[in-house]
N, C-alpha and C. Protein backbone atom coordinates (compact mmCIF):
# COMPACT_ATOMS: atom_id res chain seq x y z
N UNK A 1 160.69 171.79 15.30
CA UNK A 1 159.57 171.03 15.82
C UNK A 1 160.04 169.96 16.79
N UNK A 2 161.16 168.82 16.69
CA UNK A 2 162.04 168.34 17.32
C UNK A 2 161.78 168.80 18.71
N UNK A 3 162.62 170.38 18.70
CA UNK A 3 163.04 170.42 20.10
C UNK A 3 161.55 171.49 20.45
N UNK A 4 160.77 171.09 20.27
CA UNK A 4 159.22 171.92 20.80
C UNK A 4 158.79 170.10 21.35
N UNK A 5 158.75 169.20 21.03
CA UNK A 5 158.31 168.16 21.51
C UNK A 5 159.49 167.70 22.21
N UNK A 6 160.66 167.66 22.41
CA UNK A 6 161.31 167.48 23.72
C UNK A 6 161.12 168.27 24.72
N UNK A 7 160.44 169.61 24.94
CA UNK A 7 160.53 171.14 25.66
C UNK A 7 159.29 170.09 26.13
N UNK A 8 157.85 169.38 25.37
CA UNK A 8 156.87 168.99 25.95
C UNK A 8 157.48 168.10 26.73
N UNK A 9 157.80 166.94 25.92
CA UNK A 9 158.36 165.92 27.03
C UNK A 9 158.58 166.03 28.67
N UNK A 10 159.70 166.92 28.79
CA UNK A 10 160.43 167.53 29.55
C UNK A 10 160.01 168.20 30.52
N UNK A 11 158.57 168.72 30.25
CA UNK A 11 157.56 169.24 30.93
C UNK A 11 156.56 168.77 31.66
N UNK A 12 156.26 167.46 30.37
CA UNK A 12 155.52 166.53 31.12
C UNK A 12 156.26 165.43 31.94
N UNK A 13 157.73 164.83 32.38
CA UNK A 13 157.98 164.68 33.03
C UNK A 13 158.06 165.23 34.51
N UNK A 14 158.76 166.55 34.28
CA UNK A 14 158.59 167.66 35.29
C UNK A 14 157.56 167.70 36.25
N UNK A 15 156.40 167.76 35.57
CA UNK A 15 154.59 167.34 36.19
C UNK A 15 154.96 165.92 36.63
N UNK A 16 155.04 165.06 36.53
CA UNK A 16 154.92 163.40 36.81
C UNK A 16 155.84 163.85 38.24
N UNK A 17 157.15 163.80 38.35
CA UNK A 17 157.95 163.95 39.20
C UNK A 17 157.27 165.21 40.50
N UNK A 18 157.21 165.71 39.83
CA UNK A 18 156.15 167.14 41.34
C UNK A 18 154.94 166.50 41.62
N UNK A 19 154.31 165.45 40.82
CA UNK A 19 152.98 164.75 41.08
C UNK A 19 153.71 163.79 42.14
N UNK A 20 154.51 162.94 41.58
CA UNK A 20 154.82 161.62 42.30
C UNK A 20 155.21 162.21 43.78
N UNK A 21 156.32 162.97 43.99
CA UNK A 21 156.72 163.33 45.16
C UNK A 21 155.60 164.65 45.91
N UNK A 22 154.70 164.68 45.70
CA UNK A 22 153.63 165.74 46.10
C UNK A 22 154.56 167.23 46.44
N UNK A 23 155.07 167.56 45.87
CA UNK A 23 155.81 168.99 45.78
C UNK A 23 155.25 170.22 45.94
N UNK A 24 154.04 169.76 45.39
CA UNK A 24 153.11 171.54 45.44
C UNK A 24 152.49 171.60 46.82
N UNK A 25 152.17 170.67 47.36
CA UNK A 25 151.66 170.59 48.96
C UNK A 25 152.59 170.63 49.94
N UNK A 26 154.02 170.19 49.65
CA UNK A 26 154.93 170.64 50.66
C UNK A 26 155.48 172.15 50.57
N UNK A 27 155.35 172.40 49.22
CA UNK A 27 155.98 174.15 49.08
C UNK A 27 154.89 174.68 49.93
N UNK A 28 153.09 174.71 49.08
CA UNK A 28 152.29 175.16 50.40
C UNK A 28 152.39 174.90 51.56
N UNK A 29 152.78 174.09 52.13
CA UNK A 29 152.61 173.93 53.42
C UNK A 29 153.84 174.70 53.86
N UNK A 30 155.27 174.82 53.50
CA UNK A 30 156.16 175.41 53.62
C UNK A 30 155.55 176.98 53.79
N UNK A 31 155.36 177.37 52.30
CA UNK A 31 154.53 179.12 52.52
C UNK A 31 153.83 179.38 53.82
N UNK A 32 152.89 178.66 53.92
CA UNK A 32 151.93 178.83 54.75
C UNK A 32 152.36 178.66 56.32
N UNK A 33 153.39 177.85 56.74
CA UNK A 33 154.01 177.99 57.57
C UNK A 33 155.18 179.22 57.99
N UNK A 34 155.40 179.42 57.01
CA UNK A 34 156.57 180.78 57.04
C UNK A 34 155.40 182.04 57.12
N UNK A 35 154.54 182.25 56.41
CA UNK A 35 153.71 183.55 56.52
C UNK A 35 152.93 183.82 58.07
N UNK A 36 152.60 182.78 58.33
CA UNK A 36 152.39 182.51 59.94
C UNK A 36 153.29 182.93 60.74
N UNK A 37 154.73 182.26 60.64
CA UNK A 37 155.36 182.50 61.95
C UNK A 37 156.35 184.23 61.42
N UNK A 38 156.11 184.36 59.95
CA UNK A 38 157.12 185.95 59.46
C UNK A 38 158.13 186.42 60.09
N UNK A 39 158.75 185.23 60.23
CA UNK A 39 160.37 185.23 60.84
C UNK A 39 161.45 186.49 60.23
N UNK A 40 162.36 186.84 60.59
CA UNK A 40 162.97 187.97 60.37
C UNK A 40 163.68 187.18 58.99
N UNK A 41 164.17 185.98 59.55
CA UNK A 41 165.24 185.82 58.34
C UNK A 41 164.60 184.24 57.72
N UNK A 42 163.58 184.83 56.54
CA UNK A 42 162.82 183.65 55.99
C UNK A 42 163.52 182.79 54.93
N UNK A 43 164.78 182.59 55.02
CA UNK A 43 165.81 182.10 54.35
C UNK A 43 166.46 180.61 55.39
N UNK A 44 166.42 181.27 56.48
CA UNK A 44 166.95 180.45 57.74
C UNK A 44 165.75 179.18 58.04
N UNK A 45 164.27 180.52 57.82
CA UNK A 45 163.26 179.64 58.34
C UNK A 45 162.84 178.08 57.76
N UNK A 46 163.11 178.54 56.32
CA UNK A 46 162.77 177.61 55.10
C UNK A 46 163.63 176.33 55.22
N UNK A 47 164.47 176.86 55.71
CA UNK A 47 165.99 175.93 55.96
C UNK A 47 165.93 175.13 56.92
N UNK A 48 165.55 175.24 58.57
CA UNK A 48 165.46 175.10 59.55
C UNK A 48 163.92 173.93 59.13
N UNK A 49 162.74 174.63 58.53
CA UNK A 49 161.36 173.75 58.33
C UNK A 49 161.84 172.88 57.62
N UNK A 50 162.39 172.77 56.12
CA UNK A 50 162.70 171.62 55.03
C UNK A 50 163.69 170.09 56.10
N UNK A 51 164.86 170.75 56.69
CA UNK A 51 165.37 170.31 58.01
C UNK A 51 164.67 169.27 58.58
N UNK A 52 163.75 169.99 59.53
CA UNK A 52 162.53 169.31 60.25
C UNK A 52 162.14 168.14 59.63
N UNK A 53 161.54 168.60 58.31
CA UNK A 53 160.46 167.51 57.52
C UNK A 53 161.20 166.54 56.98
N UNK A 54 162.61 167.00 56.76
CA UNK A 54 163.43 165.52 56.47
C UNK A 54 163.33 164.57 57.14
N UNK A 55 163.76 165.17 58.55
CA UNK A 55 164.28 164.05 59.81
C UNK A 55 162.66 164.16 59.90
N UNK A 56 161.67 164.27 60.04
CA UNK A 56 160.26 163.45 59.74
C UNK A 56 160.17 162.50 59.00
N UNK A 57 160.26 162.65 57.80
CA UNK A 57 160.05 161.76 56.51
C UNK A 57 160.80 160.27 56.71
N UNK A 58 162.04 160.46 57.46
CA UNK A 58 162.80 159.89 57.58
C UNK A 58 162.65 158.80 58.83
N UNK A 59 162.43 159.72 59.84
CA UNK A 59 161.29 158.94 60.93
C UNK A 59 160.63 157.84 60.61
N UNK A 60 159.34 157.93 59.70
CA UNK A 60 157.97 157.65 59.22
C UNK A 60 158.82 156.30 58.44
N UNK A 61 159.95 156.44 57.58
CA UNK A 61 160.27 155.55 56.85
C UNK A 61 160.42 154.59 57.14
N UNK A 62 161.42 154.78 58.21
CA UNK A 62 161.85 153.74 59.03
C UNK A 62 161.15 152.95 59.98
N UNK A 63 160.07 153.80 60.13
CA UNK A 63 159.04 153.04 61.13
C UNK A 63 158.40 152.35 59.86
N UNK A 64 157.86 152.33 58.77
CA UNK A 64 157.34 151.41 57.56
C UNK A 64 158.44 150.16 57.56
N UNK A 65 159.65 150.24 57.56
CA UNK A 65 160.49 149.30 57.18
C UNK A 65 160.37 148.09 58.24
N UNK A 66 160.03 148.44 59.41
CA UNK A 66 160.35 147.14 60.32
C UNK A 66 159.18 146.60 60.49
């Protein structure tokens, strides 16, 4: 019983953390961008977009900071 309420825990952290960082809207938006452009090598593509949205995120940050 122990480790059935740590498995919850663990789960419900899991949720908090994909909530806090909005995770399910960047994977969609990821999908939905790759099914659009159906690049040959959707391994590269995923790589190349996540890439992108860093040096975005990263952008945006820095423009908050000053």
């Amino acid at each position: 019983m122990a480790a059935n309420l740590e498995e919850e825990q663990s789960l419900r952290e899991c949720e908090a953390y994909v909530q806090r960082h909005n995770i399910q809207q960047i994977l969609k938006d990821a999908i939905v961008s790759l099914c659009v452009s159906r690049p040959d090598n959707p391994i590269a593509f995923l790589r190349d977009y996540f890439h992108k949205l860093d040096r975005l995120v990263k952008v945006q940050l820095s423009k908050h900071m000053q």
